[in-house]
Protein backbone atom coordinates (compact mmCIF):
# COMPACT_ATOMS: atom_id res chain seq x y z
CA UNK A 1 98.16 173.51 13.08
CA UNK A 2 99.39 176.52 15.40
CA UNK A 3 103.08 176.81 16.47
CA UNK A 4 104.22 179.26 18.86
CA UNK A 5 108.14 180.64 18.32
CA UNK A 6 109.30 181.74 21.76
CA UNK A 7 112.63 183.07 22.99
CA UNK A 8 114.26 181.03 25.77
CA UNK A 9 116.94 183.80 26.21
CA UNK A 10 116.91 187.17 26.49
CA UNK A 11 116.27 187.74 23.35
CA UNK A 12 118.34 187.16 20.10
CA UNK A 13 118.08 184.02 20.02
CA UNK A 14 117.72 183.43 16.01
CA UNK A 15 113.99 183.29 16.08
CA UNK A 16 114.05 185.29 12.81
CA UNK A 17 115.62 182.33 11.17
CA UNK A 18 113.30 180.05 12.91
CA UNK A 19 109.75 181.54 11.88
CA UNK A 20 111.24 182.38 8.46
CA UNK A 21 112.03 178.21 8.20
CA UNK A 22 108.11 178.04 9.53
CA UNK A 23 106.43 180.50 7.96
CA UNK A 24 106.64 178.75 4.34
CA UNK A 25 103.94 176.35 5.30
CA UNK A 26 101.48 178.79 7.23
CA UNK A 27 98.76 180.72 5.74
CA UNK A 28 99.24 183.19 8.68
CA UNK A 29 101.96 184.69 10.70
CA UNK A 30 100.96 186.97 13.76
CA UNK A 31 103.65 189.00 15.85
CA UNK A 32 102.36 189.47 19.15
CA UNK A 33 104.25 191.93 21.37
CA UNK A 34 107.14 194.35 21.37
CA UNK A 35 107.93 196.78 18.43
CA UNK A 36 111.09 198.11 16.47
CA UNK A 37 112.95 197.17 19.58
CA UNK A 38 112.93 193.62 18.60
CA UNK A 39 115.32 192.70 15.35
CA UNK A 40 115.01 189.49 13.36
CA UNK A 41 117.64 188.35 11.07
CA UNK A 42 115.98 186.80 7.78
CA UNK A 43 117.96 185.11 4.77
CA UNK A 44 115.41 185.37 1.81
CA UNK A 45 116.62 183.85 -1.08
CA UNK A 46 120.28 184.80 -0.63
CA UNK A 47 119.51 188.88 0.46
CA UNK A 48 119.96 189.38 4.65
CA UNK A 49 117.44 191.25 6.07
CA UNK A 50 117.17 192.76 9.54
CA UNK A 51 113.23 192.51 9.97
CA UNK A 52 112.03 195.18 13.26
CA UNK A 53 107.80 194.14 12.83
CA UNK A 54 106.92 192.89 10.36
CA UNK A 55 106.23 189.05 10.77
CA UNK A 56 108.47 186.57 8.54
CA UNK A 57 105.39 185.61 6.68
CA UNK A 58 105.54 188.97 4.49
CA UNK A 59 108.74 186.65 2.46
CA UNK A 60 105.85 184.34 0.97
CA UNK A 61 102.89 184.72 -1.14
CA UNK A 62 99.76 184.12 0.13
CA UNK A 63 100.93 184.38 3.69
CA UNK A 64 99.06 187.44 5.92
CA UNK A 65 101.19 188.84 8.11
CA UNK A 66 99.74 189.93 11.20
CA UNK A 67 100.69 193.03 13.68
CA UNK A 68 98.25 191.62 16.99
CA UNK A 69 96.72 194.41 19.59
CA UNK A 70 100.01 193.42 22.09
CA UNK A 71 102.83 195.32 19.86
CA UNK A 72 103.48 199.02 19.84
CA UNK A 73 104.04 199.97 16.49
CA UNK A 74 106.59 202.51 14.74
CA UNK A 75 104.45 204.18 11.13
CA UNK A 76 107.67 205.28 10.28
CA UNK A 77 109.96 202.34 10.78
CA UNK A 78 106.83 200.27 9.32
CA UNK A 79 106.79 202.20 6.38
CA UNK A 80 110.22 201.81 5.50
CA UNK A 81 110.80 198.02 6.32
CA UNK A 82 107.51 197.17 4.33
CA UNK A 83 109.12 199.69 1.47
CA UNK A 84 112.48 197.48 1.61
CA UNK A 85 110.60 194.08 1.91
CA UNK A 86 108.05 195.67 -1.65
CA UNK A 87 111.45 196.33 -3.45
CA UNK A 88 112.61 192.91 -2.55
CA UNK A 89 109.74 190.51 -3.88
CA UNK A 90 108.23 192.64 -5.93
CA UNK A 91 105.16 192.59 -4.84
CA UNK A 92 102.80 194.01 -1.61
CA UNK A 93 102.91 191.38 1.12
CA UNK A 94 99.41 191.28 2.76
CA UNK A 95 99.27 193.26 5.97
CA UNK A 96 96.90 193.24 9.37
CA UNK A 97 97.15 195.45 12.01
CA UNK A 98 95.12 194.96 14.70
CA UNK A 99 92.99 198.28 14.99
CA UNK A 100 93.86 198.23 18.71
CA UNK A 101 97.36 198.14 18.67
CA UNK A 102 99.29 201.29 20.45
CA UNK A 103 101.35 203.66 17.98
CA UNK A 104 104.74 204.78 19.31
CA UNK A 105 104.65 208.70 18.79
CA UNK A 106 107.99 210.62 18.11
CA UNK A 107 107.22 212.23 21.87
CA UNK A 108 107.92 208.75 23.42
CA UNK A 109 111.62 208.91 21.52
CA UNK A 110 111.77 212.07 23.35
CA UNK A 111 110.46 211.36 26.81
CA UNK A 112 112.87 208.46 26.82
CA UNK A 113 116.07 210.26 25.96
CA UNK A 114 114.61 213.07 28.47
CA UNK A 115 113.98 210.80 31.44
CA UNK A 116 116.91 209.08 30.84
CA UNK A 117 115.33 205.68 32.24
CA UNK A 118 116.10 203.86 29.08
CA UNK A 119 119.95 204.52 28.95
CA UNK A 120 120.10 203.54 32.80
CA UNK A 121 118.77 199.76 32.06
CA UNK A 122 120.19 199.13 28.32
CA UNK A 123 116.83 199.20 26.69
CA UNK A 124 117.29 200.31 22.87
CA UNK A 125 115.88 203.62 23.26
CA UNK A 126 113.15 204.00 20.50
CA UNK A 127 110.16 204.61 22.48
CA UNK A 128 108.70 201.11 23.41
CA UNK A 129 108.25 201.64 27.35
CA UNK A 130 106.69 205.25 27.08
CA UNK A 131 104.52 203.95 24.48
CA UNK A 132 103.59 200.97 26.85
CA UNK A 133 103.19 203.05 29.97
CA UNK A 134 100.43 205.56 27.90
CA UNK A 135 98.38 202.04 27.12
CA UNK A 136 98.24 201.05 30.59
CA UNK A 137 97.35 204.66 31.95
CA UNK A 138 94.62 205.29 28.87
CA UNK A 139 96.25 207.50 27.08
CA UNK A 140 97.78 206.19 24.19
CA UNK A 141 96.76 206.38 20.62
CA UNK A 142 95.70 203.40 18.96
CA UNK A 143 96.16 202.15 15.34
CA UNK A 144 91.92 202.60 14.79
CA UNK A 145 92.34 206.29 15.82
CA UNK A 146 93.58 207.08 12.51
CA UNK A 147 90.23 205.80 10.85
CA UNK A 148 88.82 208.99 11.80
CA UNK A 149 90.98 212.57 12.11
CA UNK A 150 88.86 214.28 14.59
CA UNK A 151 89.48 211.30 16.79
CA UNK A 152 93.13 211.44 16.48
CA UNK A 153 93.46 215.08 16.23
CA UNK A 154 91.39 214.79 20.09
CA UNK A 155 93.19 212.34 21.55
CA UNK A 156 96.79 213.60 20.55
CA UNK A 157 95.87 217.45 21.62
CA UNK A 158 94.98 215.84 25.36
CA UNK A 159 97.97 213.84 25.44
CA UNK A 160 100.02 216.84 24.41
CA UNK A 161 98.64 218.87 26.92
CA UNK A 162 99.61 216.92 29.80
CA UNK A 163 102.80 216.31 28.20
CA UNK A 164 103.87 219.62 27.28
CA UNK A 165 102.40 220.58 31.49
CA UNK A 166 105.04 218.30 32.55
CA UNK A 167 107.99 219.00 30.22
CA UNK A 168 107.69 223.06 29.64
CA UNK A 169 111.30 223.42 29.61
CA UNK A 170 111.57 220.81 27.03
CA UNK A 171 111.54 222.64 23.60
CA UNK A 172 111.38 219.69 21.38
CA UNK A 173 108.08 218.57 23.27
CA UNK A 174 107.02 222.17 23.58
CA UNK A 175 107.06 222.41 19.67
CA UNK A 176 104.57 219.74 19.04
CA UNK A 177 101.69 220.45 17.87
CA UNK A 178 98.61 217.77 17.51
CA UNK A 179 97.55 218.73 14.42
CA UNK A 180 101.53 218.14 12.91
CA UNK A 181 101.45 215.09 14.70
CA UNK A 182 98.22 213.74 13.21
CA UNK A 183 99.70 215.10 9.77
CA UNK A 184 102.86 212.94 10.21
CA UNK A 185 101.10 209.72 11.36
CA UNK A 186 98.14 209.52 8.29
CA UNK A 187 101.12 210.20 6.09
CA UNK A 188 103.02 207.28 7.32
CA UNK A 189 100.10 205.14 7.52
CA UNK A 190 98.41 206.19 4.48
CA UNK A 191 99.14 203.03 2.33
CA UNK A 192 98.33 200.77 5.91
CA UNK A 193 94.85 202.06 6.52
CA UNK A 194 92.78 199.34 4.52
CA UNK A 195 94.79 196.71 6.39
CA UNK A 196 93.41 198.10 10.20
CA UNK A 197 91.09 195.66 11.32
CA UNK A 198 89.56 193.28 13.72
CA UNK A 199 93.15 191.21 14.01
CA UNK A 200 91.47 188.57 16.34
CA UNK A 201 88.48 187.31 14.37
CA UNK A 202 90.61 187.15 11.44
CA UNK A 203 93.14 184.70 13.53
CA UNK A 204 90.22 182.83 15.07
CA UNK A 205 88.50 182.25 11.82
CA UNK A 206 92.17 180.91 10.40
CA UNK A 207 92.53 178.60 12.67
CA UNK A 208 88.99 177.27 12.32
CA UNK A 209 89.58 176.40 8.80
CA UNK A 210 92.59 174.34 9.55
CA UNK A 211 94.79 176.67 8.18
CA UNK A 212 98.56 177.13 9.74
CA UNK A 213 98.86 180.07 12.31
CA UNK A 214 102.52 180.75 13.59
CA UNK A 215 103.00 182.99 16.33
CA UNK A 216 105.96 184.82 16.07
CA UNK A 217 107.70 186.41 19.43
CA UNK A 218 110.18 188.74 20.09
CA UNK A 219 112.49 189.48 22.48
CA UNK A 220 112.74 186.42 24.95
CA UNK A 221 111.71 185.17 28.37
CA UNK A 222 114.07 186.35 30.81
CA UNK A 223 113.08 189.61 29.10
CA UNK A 224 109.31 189.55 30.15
CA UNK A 225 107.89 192.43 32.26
CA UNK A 226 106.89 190.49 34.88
CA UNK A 227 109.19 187.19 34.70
CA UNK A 228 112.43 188.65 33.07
CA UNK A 229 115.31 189.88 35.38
CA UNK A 230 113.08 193.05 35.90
CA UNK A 231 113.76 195.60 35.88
CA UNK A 232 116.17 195.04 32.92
CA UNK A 233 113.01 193.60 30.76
CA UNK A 234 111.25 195.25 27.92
CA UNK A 235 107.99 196.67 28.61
CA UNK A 236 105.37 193.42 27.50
CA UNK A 237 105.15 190.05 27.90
CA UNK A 238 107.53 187.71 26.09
CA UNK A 239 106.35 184.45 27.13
CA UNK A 240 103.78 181.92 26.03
CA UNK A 241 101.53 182.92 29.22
CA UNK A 242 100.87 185.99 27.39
CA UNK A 243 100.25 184.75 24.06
CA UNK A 244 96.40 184.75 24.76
CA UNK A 245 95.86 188.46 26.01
CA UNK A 246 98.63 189.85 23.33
CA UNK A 247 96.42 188.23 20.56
CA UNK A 248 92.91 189.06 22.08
CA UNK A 249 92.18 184.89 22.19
CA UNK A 250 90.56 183.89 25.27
CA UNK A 251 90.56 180.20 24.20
CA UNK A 252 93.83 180.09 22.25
CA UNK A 253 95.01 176.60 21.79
CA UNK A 254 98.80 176.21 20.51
CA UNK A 255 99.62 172.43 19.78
CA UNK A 256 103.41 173.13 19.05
CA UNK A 257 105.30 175.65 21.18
CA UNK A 258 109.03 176.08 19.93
CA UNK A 259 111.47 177.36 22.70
CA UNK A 260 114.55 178.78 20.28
CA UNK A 261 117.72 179.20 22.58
CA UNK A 262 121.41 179.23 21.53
CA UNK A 263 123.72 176.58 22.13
CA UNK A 264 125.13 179.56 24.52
CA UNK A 265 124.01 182.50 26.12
CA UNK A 266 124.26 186.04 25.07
CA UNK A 267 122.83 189.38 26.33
CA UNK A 268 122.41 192.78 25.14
CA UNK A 269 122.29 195.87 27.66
CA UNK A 270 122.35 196.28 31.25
CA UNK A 271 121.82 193.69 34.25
CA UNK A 272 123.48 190.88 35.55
CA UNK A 273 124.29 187.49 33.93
CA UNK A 274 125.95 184.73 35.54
CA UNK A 275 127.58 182.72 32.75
CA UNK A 276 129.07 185.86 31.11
CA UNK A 277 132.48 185.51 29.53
CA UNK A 278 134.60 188.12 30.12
CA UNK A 279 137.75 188.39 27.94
CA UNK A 280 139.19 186.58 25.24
CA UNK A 281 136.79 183.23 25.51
CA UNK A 282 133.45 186.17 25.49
CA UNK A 283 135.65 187.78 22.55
CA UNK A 284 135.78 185.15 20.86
CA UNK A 285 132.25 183.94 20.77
CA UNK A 286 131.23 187.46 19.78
CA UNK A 287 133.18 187.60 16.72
CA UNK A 288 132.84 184.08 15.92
CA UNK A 289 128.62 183.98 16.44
CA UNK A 290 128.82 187.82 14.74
CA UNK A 291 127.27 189.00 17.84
CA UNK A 292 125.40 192.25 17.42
CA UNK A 293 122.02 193.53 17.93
CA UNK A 294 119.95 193.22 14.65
CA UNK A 295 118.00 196.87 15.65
CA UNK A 296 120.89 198.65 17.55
CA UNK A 297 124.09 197.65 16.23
CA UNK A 298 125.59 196.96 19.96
CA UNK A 299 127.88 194.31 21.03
CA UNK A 300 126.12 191.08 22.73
CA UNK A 301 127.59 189.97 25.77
CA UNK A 302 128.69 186.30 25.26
CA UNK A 303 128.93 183.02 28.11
CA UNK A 304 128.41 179.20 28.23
CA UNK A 305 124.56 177.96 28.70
CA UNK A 306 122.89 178.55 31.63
CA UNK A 307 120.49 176.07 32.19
CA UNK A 308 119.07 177.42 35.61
CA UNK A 309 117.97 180.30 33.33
CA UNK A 310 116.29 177.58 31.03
CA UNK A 311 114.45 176.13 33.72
CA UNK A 312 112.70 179.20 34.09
CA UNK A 313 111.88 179.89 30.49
CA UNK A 314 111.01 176.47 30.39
CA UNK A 315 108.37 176.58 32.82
CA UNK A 316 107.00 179.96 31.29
CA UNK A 317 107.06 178.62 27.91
CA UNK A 318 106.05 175.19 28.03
CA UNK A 319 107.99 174.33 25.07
CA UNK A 320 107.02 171.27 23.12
CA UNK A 321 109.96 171.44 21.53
CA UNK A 322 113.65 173.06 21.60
CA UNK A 323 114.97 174.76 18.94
CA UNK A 324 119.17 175.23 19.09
CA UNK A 325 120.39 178.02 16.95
CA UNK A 326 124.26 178.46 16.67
CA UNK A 327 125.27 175.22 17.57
CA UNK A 328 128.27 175.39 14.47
CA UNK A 329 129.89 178.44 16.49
CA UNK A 330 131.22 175.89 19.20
CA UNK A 331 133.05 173.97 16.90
CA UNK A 332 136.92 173.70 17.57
CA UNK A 333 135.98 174.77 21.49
CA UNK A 334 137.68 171.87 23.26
CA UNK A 335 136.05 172.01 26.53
CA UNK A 336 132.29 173.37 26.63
CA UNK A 337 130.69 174.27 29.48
CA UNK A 338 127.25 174.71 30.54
CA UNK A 339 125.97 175.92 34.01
CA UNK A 340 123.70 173.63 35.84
CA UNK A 341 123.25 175.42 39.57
CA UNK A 342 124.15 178.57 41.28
CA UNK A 343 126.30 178.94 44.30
CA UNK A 344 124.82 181.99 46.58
CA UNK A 345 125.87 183.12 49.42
CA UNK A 346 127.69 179.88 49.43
CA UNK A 347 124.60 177.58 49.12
CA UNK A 348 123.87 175.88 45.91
CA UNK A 349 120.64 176.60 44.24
CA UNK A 350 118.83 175.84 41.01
CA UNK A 351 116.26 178.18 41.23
CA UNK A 352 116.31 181.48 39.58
CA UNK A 353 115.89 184.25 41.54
CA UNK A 354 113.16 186.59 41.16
CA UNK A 355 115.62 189.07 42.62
CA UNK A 356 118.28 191.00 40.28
CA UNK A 357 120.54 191.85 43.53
CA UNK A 358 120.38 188.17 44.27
CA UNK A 359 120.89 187.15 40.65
CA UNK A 360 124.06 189.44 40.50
CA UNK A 361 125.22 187.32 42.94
CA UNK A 362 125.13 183.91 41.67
CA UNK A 363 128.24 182.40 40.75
CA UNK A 364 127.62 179.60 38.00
CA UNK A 365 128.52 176.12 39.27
CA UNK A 366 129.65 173.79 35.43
CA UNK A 367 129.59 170.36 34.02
CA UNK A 368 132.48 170.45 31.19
CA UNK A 369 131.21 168.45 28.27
CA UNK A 370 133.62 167.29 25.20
CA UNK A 371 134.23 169.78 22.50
CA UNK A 372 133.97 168.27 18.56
CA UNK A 373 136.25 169.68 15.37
CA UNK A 374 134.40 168.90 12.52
CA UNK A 375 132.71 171.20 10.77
CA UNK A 376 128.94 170.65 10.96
CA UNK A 377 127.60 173.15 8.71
CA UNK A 378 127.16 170.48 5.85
CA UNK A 379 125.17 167.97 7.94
CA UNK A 380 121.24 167.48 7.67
CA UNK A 381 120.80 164.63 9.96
CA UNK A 382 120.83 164.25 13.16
CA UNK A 383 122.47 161.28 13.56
CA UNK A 384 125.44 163.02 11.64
CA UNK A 385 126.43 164.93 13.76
CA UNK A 386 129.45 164.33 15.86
CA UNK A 387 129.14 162.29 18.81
CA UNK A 388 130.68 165.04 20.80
CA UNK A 389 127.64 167.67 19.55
CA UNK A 390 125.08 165.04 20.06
CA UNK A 391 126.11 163.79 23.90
CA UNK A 392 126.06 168.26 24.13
CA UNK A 393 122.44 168.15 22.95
CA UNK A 394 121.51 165.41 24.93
CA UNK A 395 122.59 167.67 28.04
CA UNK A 396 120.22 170.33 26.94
CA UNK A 397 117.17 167.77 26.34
CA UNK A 398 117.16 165.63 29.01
CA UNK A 399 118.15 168.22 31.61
CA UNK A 400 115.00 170.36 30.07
CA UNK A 401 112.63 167.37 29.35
CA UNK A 402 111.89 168.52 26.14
CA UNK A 403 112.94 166.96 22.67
CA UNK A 404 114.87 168.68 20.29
CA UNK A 405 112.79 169.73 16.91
CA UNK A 406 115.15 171.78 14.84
CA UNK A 407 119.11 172.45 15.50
CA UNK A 408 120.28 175.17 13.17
CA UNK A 409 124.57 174.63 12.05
CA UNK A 410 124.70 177.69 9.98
CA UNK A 411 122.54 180.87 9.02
CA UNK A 412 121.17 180.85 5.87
CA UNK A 413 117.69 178.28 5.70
CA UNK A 414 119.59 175.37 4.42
CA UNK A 415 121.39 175.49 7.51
CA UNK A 416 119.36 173.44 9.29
CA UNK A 417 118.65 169.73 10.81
CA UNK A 418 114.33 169.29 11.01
CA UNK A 419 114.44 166.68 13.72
CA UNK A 420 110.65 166.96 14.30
CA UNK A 421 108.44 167.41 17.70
CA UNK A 422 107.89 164.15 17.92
CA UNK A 423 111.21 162.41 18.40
CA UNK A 424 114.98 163.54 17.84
CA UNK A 425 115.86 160.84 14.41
């Protein structure tokens, strides 16, 4: 059995939680895009980690966690989450890094802070679009390159030299040298260089046997390069379309696909979002859903569910089932609302524009639906829960057309109401 986990939001949407739940019961667990930019929040056996790459699998034994060709990866940041993660269990978690994933180098840090482009749109600033730009104009280094020195040593002097051509008042890029540079990498990835290998046949042969793949996504789909609210997106493709490429599958076939949203929105960075809360009632849900990014620390911004915006993840993601984190953070709100249209330029529309301008535009048209006060953080069934929290999930299903699988009433694992793919019990 595969299962996809995909973001519904943009981003943060307690996927960590999710695959963690998942990842018990597969024998694999592949991250396919993004890099440290992306932050999951994992409860392991009582100790809260805040997971960057590394898939959730690495928590259980005889689980191989995959890094697939569509992340960018950070030896650095890898070296010391998979240290942390050792200490932890114990023991190694099995690792495979697909030998053509892209390495973030410590010049795309630089070029970012230097160009300034990812302070202008919110992104997190540790290299991810730089590194993503070099794939896509040939001249990034890839995760096989450091099988063989000379390689790397070649590759990294060319890069430099066009670098340090454009950037010779720059003294931080001016001071690089490629043979440091190939120093610091295989130093980094000394202890990850048996796990490089051919990350697709391994996945294809997995799921041949039967064996349980999950897929595990970052970020979220109002995120994606090309079908987020570009150009505040990350730099790779968040959705479920892209699952195939980012994996290196031509003929991938997914029977579950879990679309993970909150039971409200929230945001991190730059751009414009309709439902956003500002003052005490956004205040509120911050503190109450602890809302701060997992990788940079930063504030979320907080508002009631857009479901407009879920439309369009839904159709990107072709969820076969919903997963609702968060849903015990809107107990005690009296009057919930959730956005169901747009009004622009004084015409109502349920679409969701393409356009940012537009986008910034839209003012959210809301249903009010009955708040509940008891506490739900206790309940396992579905049919427990208040009426008031049910008739609020019902919104989110039927207006979606897709059943609800999982909705999560706390954060550790336990947390958590298993309603199945199938049918909502």
């Amino acid at each position: 059995m595969a299962i996809a986990v995909l973001g519904m939001q943009w981003g943060d949407e307690g996927k960590g939680k999710v695959t963690h739940l998942l990842a018990k019961d597969a024998k694999m667990v592949v991250r396919f895009n993004g890099g440290p930019n992306a932050g999951h929040t994992v409860i392991d056996r009582g100790v809260k980690f805040g997971t960057h790459q590394i898939p959730a699998g690495a928590f259980y034994p005889g689980v191989t966690s995959v890094l697939a060709s569509g992340m960018v990866i950070d030896l650095s940041v890898l070296r010391e989450e998979y240290g942390k993660i050792v200490e932890h269990l114990g023991r190694k978690p099995e690792l495979l890094i697909a030998e053509n994933a892209h390495l973030i180098m410590p010049y795309h840090r630089l070029l970012e802070d230097l160009e300034g482009s990812g302070k202008a749109i919110g992104t997190t600033r540790r290299g991810i679009g730089p590194a993503y730009r070099d794939r896509a104009a040939r001249i990034g280094i890839r995760a096989i390159d450091l099988l063989n020195r000379s390689r790397l040593e070649a590759r990294l002097s060319a890069r430099l030299n066009l670098l340090q051509r454009a950037w010779p008042q720059a003294e931080a890029i001016m001071k690089l040298s490629a043979s440091g540079l190939a120093d610091d990498l295989l130093t980094s990835a000394q202890q990850f260089l048996p796990s490089i290998g051919d990350a697709p046949a391994a996945i294809e042969q997995t799921m041949a046997r039967g064996e349980g793949v999950l897929f595990e996504g970052a970020q979220g789909a109002l995120l994606d390069v090309d079908y987020g609210t570009y150009p505040y997106v990350t730099s790779s493709a968040t959705v479920y379309a892209g699952l195939a490429h980012a994996v290196g599958i031509g003929d991938l076939h997914v029977e579950r696909r879990l679309g993970v949203t909150k039971a409200y929105t929230t945001r991190v960075g730059g751009g414009p979002f309709p439902t956003e809360l500002i003052g005490k009632e956004g205040e509120w849900l911050q503190t109450a859903g602890s809302e701060y990014g997992v990788t940079t620390g930063r504030p979320r911004r907080c508002g009631w569910l857009d479901l407009v915006a879920l439309h369009h993840a839904t159709r990107l993601n072709a969820p076969t089932g919903l997963a609702i984190t968060k849903l015990d953070i809107l107990t005690g709100i009296e009057e919930i609302k959730v956005c169901r249209a747009y009004s622009l330029r004084g015409r109502e529309i349920t679409a969701f524009p393409t356009s940012t301008e537009d986008l910034a535009l839209c003012e959210p048209i809301y249903e009010s639906v009955v708040g509940w006060d008891d506490d739900i953080s206790d309940l396992r069934k579905y049919a427990d829960l208040p009426s008031a929290a049910r008739a609020y999930l019902n919104v989110i299903s039927s207006e979606l057309g897709v059943l609800i699988a999982i909705v999560s009433v706390g954060p550790s694992p336990e947390e958590t109401i298993i309603t199945g793919f199938d049918r909502a019990k």
